[in-house]
PDB file of N, CA and C in Angstrom:
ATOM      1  N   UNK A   1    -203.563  68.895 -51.979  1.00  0.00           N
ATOM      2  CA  UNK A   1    -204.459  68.005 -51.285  1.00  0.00           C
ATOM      3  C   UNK A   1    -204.628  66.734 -52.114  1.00  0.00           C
ATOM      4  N   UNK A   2    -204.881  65.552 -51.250  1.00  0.00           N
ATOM      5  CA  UNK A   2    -205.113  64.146 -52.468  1.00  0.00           C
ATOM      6  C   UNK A   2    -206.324  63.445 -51.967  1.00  0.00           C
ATOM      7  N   UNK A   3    -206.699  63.190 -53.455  1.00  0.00           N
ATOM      8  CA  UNK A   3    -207.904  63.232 -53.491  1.00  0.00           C
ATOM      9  C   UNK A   3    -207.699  60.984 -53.794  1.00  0.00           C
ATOM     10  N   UNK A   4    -208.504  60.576 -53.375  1.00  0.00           N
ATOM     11  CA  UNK A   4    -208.409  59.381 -53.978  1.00  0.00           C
ATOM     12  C   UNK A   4    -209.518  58.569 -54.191  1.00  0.00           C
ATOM     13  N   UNK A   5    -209.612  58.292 -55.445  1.00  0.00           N
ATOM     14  CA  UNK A   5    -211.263  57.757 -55.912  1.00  0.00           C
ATOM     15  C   UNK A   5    -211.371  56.964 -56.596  1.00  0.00           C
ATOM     16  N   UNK A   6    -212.135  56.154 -55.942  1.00  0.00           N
ATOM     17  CA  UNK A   6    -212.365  54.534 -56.532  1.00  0.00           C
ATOM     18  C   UNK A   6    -213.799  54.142 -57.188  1.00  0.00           C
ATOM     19  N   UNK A   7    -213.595  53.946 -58.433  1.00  0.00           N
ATOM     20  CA  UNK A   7    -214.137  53.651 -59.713  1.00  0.00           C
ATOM     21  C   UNK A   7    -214.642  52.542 -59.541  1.00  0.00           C
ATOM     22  N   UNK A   8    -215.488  51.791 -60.386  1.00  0.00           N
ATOM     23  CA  UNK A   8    -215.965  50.698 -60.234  1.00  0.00           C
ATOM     24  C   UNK A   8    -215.061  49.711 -60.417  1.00  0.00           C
ATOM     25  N   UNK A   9    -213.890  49.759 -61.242  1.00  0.00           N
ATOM     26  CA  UNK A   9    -212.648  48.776 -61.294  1.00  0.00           C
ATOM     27  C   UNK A   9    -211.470  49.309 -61.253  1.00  0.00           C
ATOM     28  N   UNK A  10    -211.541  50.928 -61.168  1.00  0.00           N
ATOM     29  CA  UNK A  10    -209.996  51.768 -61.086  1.00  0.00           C
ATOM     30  C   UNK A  10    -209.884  52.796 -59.769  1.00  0.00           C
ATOM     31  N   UNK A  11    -208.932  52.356 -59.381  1.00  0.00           N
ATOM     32  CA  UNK A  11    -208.534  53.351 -58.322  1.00  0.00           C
ATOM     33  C   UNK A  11    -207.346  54.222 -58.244  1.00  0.00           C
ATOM     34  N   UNK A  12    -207.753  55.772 -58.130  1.00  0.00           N
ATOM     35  CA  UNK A  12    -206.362  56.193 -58.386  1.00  0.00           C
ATOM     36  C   UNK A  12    -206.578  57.622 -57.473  1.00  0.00           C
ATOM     37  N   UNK A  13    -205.302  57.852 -57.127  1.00  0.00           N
ATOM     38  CA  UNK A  13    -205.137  59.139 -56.271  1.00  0.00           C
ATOM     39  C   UNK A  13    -204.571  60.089 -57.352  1.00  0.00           C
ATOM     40  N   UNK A  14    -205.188  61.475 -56.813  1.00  0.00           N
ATOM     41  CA  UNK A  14    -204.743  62.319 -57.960  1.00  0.00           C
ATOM     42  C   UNK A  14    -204.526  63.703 -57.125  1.00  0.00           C
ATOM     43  N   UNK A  15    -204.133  64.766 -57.156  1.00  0.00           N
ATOM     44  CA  UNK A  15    -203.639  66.097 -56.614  1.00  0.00           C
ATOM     45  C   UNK A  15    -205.395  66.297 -57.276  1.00  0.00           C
ATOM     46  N   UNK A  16    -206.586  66.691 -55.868  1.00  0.00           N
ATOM     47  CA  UNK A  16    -207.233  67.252 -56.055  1.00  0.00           C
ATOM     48  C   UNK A  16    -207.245  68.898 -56.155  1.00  0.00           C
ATOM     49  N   UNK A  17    -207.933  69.529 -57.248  1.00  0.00           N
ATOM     50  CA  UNK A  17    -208.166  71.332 -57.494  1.00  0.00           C
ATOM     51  C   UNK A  17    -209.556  71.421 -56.828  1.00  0.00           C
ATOM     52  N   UNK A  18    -209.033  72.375 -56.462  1.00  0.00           N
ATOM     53  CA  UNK A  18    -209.890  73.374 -55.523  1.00  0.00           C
ATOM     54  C   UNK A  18    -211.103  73.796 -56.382  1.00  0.00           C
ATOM     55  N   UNK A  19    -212.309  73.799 -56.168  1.00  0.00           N
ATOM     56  CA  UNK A  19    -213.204  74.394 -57.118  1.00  0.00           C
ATOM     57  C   UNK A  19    -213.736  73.377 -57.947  1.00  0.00           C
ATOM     58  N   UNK A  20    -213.483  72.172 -58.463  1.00  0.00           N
ATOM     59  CA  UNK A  20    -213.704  71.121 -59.425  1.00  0.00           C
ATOM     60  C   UNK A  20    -214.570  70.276 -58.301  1.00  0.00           C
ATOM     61  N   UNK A  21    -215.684  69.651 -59.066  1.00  0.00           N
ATOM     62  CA  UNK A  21    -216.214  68.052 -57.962  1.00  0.00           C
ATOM     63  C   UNK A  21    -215.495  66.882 -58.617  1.00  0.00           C
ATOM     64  N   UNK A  22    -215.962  65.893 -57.910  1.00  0.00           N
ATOM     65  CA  UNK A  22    -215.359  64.637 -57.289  1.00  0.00           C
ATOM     66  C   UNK A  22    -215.368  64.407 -58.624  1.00  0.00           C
ATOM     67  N   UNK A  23    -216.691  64.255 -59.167  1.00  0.00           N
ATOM     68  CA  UNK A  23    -216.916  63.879 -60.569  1.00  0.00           C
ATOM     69  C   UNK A  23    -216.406  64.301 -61.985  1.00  0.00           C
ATOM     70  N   UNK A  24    -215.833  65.938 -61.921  1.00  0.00           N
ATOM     71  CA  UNK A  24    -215.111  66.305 -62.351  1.00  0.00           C
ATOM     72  C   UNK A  24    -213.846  65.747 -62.638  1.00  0.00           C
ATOM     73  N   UNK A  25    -212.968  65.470 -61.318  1.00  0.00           N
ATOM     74  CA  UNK A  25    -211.508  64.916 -61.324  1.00  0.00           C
ATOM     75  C   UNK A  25    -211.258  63.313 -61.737  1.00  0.00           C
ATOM     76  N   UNK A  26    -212.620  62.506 -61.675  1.00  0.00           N
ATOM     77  CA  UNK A  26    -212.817  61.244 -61.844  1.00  0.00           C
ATOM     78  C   UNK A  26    -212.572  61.346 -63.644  1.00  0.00           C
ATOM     79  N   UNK A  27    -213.613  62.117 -64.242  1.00  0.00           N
ATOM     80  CA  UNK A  27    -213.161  62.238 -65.427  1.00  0.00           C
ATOM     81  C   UNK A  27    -212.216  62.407 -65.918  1.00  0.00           C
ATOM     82  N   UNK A  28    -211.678  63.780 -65.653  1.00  0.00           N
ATOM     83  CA  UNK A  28    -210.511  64.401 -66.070  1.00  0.00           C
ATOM     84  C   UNK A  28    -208.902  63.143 -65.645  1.00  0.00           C
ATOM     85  N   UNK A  29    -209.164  62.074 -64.635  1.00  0.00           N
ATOM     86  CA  UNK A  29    -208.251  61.086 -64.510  1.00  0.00           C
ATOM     87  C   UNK A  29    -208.729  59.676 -65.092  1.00  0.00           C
ATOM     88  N   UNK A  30    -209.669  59.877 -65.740  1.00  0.00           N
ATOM     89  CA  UNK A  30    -210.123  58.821 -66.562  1.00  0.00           C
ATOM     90  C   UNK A  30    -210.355  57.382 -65.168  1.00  0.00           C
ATOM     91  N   UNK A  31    -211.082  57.670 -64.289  1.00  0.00           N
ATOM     92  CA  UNK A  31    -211.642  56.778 -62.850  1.00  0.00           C
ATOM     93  C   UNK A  31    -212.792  56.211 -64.128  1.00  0.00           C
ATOM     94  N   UNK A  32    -213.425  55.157 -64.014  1.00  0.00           N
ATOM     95  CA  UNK A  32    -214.375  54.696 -64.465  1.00  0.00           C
ATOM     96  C   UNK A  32    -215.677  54.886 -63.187  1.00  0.00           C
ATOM     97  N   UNK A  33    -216.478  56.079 -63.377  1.00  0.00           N
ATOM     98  CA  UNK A  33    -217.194  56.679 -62.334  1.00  0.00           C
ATOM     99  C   UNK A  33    -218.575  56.457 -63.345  1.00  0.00           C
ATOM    100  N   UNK A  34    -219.300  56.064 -62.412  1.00  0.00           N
ATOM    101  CA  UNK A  34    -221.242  56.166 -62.979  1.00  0.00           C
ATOM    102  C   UNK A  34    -221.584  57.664 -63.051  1.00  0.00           C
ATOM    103  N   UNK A  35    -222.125  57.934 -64.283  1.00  0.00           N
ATOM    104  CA  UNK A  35    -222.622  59.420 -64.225  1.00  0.00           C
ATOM    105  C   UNK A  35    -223.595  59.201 -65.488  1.00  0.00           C
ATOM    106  N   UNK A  36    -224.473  60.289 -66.003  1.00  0.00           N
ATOM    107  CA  UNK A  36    -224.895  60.445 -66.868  1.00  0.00           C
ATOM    108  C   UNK A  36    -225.265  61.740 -67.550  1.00  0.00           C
ATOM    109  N   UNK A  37    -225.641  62.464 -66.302  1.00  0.00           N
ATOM    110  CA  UNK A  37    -226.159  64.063 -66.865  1.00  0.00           C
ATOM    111  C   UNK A  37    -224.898  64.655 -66.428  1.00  0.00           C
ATOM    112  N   UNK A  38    -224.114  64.641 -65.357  1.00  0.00           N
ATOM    113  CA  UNK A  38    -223.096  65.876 -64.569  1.00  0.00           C
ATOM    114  C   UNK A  38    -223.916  66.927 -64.016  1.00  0.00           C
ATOM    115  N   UNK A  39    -225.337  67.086 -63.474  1.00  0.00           N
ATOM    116  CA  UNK A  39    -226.343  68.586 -63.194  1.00  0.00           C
ATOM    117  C   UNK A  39    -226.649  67.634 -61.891  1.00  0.00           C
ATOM    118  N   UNK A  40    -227.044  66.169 -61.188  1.00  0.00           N
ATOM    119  CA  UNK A  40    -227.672  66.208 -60.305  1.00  0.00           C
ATOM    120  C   UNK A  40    -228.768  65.790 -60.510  1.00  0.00           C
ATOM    121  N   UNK A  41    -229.276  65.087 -61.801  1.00  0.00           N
ATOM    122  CA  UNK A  41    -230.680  64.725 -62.195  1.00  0.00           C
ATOM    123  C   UNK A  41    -230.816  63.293 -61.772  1.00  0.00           C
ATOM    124  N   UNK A  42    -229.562  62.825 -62.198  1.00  0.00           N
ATOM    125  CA  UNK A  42    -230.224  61.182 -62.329  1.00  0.00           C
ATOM    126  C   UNK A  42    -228.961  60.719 -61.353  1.00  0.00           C
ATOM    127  N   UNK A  43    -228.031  61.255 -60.264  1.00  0.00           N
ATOM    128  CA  UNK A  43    -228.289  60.307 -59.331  1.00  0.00           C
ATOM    129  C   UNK A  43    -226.906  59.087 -59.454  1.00  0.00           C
ATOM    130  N   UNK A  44    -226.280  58.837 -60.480  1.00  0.00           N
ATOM    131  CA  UNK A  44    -225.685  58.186 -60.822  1.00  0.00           C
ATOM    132  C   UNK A  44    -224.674  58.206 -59.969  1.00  0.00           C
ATOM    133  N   UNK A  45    -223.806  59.340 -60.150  1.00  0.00           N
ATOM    134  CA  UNK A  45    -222.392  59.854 -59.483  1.00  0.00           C
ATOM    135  C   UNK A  45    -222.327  59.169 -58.008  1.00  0.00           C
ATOM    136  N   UNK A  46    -223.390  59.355 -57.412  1.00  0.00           N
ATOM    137  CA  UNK A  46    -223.527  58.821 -55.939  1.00  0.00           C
ATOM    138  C   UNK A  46    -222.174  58.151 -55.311  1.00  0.00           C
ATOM    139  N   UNK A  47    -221.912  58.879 -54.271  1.00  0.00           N
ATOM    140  CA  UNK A  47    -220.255  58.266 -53.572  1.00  0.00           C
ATOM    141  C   UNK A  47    -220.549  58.152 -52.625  1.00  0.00           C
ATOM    142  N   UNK A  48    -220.099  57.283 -51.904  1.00  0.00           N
ATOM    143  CA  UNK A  48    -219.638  57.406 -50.312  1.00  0.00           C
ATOM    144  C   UNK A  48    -218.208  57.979 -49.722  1.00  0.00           C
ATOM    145  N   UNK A  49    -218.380  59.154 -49.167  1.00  0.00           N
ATOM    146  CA  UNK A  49    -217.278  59.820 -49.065  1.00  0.00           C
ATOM    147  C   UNK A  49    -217.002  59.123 -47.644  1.00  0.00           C
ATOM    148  N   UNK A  50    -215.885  58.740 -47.457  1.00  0.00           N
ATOM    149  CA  UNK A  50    -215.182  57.740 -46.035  1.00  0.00           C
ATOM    150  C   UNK A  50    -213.878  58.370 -45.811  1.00  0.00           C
ATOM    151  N   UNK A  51    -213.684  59.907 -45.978  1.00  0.00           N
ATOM    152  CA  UNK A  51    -212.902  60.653 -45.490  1.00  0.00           C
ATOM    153  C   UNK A  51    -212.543  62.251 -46.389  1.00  0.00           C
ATOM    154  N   UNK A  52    -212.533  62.825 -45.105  1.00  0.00           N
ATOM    155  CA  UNK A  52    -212.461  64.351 -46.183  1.00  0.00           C
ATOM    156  C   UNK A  52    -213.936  65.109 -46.382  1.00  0.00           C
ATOM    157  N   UNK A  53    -215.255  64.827 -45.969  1.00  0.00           N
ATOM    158  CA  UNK A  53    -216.256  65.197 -45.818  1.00  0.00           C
ATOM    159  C   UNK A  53    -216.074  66.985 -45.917  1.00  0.00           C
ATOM    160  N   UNK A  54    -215.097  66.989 -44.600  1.00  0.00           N
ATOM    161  CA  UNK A  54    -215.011  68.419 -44.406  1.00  0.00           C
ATOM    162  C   UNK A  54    -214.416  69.330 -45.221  1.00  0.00           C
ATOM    163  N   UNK A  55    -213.786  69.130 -46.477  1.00  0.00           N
ATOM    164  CA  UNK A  55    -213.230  69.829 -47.803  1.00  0.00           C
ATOM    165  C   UNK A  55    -213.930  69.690 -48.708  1.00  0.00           C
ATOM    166  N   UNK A  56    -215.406  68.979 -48.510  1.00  0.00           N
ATOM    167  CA  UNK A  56    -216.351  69.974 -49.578  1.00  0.00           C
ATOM    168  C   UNK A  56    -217.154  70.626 -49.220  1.00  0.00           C
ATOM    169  N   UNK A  57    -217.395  71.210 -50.428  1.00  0.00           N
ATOM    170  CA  UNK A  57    -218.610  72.664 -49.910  1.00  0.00           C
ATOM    171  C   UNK A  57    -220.008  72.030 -49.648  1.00  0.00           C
ATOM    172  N   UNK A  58    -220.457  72.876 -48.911  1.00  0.00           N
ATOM    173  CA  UNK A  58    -222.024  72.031 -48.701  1.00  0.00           C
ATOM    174  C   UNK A  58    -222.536  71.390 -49.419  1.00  0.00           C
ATOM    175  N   UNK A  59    -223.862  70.945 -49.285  1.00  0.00           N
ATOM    176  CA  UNK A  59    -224.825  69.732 -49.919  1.00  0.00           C
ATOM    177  C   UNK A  59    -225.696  70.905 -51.022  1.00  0.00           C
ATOM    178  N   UNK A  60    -225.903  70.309 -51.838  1.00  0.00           N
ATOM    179  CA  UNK A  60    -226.401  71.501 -52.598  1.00  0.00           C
ATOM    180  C   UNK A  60    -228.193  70.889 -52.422  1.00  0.00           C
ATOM    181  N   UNK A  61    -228.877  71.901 -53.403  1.00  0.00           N
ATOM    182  CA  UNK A  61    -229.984  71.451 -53.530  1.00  0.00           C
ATOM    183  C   UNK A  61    -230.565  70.372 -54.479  1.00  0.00           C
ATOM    184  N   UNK A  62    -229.912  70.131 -55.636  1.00  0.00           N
ATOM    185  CA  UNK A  62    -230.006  68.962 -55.960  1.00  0.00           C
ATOM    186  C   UNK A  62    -229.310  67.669 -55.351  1.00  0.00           C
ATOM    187  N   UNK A  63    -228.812  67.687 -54.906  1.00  0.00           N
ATOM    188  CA  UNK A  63    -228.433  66.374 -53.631  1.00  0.00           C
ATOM    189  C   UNK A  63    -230.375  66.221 -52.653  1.00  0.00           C
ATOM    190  N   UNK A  64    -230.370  67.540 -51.925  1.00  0.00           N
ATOM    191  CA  UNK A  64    -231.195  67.106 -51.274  1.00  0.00           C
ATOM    192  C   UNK A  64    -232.473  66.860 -52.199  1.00  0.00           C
ATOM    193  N   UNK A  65    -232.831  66.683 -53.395  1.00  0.00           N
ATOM    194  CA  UNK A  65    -233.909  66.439 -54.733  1.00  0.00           C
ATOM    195  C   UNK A  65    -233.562  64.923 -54.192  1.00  0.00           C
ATOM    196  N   UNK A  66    -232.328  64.537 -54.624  1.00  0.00           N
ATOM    197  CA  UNK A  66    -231.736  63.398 -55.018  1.00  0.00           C
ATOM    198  C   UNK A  66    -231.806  62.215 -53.836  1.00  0.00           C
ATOM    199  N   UNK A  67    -231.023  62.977 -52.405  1.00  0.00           N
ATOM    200  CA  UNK A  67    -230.581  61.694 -51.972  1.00  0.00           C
ATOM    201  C   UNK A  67    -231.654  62.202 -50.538  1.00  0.00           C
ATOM    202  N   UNK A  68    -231.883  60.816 -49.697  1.00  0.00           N
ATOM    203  CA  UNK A  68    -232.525  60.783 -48.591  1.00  0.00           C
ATOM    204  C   UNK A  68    -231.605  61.436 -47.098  1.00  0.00           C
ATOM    205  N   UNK A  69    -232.221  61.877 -46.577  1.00  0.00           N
ATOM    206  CA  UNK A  69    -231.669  62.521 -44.969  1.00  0.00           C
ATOM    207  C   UNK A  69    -230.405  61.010 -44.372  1.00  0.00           C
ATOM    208  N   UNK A  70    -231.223  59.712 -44.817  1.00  0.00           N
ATOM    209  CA  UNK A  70    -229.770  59.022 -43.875  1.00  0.00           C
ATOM    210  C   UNK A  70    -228.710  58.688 -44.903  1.00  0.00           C
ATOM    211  N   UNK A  71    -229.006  58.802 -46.098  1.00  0.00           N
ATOM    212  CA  UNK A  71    -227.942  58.968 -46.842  1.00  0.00           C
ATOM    213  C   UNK A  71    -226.639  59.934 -46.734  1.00  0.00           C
ATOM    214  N   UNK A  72    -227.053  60.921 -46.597  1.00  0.00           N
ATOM    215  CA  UNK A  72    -226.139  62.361 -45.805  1.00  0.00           C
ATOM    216  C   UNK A  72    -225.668  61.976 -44.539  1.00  0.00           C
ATOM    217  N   UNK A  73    -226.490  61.409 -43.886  1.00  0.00           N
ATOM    218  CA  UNK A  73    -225.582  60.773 -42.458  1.00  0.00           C
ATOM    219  C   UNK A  73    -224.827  59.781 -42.470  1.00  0.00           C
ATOM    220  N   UNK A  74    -224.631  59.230 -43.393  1.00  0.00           N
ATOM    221  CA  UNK A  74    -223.501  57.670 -43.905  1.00  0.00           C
ATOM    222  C   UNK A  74    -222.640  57.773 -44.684  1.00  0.00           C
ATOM    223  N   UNK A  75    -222.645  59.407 -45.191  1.00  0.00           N
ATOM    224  CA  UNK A  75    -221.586  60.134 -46.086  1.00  0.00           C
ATOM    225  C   UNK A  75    -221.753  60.015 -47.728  1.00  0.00           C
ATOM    226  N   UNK A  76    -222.798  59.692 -47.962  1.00  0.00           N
ATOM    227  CA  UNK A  76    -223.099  60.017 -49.150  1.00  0.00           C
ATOM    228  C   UNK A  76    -223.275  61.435 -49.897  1.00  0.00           C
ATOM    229  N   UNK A  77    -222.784  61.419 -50.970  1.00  0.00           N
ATOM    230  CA  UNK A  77    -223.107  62.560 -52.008  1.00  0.00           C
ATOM    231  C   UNK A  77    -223.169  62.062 -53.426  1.00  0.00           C
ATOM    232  N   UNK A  78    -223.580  63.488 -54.691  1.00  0.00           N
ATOM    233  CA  UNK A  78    -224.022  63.073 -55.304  1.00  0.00           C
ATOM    234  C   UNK A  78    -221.934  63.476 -56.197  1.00  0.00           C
ATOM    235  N   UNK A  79    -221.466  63.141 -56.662  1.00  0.00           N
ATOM    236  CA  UNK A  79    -220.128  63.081 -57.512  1.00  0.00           C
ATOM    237  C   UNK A  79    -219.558  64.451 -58.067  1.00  0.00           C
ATOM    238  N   UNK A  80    -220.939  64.703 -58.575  1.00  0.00           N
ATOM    239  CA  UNK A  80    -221.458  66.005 -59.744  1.00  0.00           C
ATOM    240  C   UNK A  80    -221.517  67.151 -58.714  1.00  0.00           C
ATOM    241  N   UNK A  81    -222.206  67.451 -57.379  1.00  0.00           N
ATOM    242  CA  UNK A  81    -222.266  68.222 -56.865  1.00  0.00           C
ATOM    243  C   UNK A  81    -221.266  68.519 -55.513  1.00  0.00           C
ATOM    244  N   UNK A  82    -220.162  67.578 -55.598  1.00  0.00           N
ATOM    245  CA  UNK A  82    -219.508  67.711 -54.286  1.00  0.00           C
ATOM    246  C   UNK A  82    -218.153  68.557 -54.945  1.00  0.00           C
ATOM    247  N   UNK A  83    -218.193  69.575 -54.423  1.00  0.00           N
ATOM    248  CA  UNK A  83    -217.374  70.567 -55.039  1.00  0.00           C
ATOM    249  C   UNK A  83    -216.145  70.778 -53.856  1.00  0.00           C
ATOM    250  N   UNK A  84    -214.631  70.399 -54.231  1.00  0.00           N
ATOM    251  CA  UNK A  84    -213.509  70.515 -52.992  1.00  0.00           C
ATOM    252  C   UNK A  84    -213.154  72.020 -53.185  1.00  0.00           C
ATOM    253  N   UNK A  85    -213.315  72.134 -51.477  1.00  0.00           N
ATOM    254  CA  UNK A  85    -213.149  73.479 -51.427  1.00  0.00           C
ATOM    255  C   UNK A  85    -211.980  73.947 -50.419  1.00  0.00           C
ATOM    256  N   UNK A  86    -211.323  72.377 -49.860  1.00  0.00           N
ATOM    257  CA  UNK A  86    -210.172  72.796 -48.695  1.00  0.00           C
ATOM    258  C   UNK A  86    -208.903  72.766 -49.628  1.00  0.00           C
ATOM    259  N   UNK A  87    -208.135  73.158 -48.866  1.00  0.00           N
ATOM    260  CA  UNK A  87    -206.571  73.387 -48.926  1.00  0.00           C
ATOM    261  C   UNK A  87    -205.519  72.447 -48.778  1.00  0.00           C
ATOM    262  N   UNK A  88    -205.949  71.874 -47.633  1.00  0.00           N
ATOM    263  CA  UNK A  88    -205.037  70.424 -47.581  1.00  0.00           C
ATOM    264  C   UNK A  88    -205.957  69.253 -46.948  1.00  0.00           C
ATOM    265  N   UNK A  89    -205.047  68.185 -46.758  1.00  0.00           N
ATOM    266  CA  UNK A  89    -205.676  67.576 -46.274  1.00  0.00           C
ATOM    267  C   UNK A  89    -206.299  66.123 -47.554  1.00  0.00           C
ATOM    268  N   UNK A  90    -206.875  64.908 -46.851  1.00  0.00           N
ATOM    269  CA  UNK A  90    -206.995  63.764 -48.269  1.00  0.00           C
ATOM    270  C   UNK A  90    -208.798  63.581 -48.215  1.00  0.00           C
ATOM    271  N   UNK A  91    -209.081  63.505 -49.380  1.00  0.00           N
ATOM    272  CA  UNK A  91    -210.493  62.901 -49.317  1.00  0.00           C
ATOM    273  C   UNK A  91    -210.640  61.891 -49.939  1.00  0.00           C
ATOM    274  N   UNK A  92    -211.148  60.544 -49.503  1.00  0.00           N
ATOM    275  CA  UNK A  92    -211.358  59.242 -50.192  1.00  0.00           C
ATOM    276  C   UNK A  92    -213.421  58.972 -50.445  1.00  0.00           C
ATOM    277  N   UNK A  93    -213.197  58.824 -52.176  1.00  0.00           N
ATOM    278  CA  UNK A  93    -214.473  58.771 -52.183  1.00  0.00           C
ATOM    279  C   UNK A  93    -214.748  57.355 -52.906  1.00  0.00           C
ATOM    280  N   UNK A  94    -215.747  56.826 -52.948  1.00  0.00           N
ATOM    281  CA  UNK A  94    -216.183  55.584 -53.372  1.00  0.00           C
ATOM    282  C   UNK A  94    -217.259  55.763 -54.323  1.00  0.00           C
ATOM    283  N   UNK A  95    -217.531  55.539 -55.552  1.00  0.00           N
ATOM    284  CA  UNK A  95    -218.329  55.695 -56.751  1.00  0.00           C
ATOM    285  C   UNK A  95    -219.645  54.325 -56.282  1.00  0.00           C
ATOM    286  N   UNK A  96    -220.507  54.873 -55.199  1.00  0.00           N
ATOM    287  CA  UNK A  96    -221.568  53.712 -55.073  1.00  0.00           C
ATOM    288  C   UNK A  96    -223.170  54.223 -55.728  1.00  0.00           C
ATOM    289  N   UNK A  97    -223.185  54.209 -56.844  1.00  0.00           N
ATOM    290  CA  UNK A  97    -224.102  54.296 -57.753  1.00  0.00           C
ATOM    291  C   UNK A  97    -225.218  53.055 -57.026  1.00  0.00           C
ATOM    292  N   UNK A  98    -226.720  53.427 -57.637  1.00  0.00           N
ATOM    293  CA  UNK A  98    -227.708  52.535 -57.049  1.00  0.00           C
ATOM    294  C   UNK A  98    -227.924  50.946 -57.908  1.00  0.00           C
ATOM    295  N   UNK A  99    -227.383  51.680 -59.364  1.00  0.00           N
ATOM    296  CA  UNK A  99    -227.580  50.354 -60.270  1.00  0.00           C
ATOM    297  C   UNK A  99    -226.403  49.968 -60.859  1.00  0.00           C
TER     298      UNK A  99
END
């Protein structure tokens, strides 16, 4: 599956793993992604996912701590908690942090 995620100045597609979040693979491909804790505290990771929604696993409960009800409807998540869980198929995410 390909995953493709755009950093605040780097963009790169990478063979997303199953089980890892967004924020995970951003690291591990060296994406220049906003984060600070990796748990869901502070919010940073924040993406706009604009394809592929449906290959991650649900919204966890720190998302809903974190982000507002129309945020989830405009495809937001939090980086740290969006965990890919499909098989095939591409997800494009966007690193839109608040600050």
């Amino acid at each position: 599956m390909e995953l493709e995620l755009r950093g605040r100045t780097i963009t790169s597609t990478v063979e997303a793993e199953d089980g890892l979040t967004i924020l995970d693979h951003a690291i591990k491909h060296k994406v220049d992604w906003s984060y600070s804790c990796t748990r869901g505290t502070c919010a940073r990771c924040r993406c706009l996912i604009v394809e592929g929604a449906e290959l991650l696993d649900e919204v966890t409960d720190a998302e809903w701590d974190r982000l507002e009800p129309e945020e989830f409807e405009e495809g937001y998540r939090l980086g740290c908690q969006a965990v890919i869980t499909g098989t095939s198929g591409k997800i494009v995410a966007i690193n839109k942090t608040y600050f």
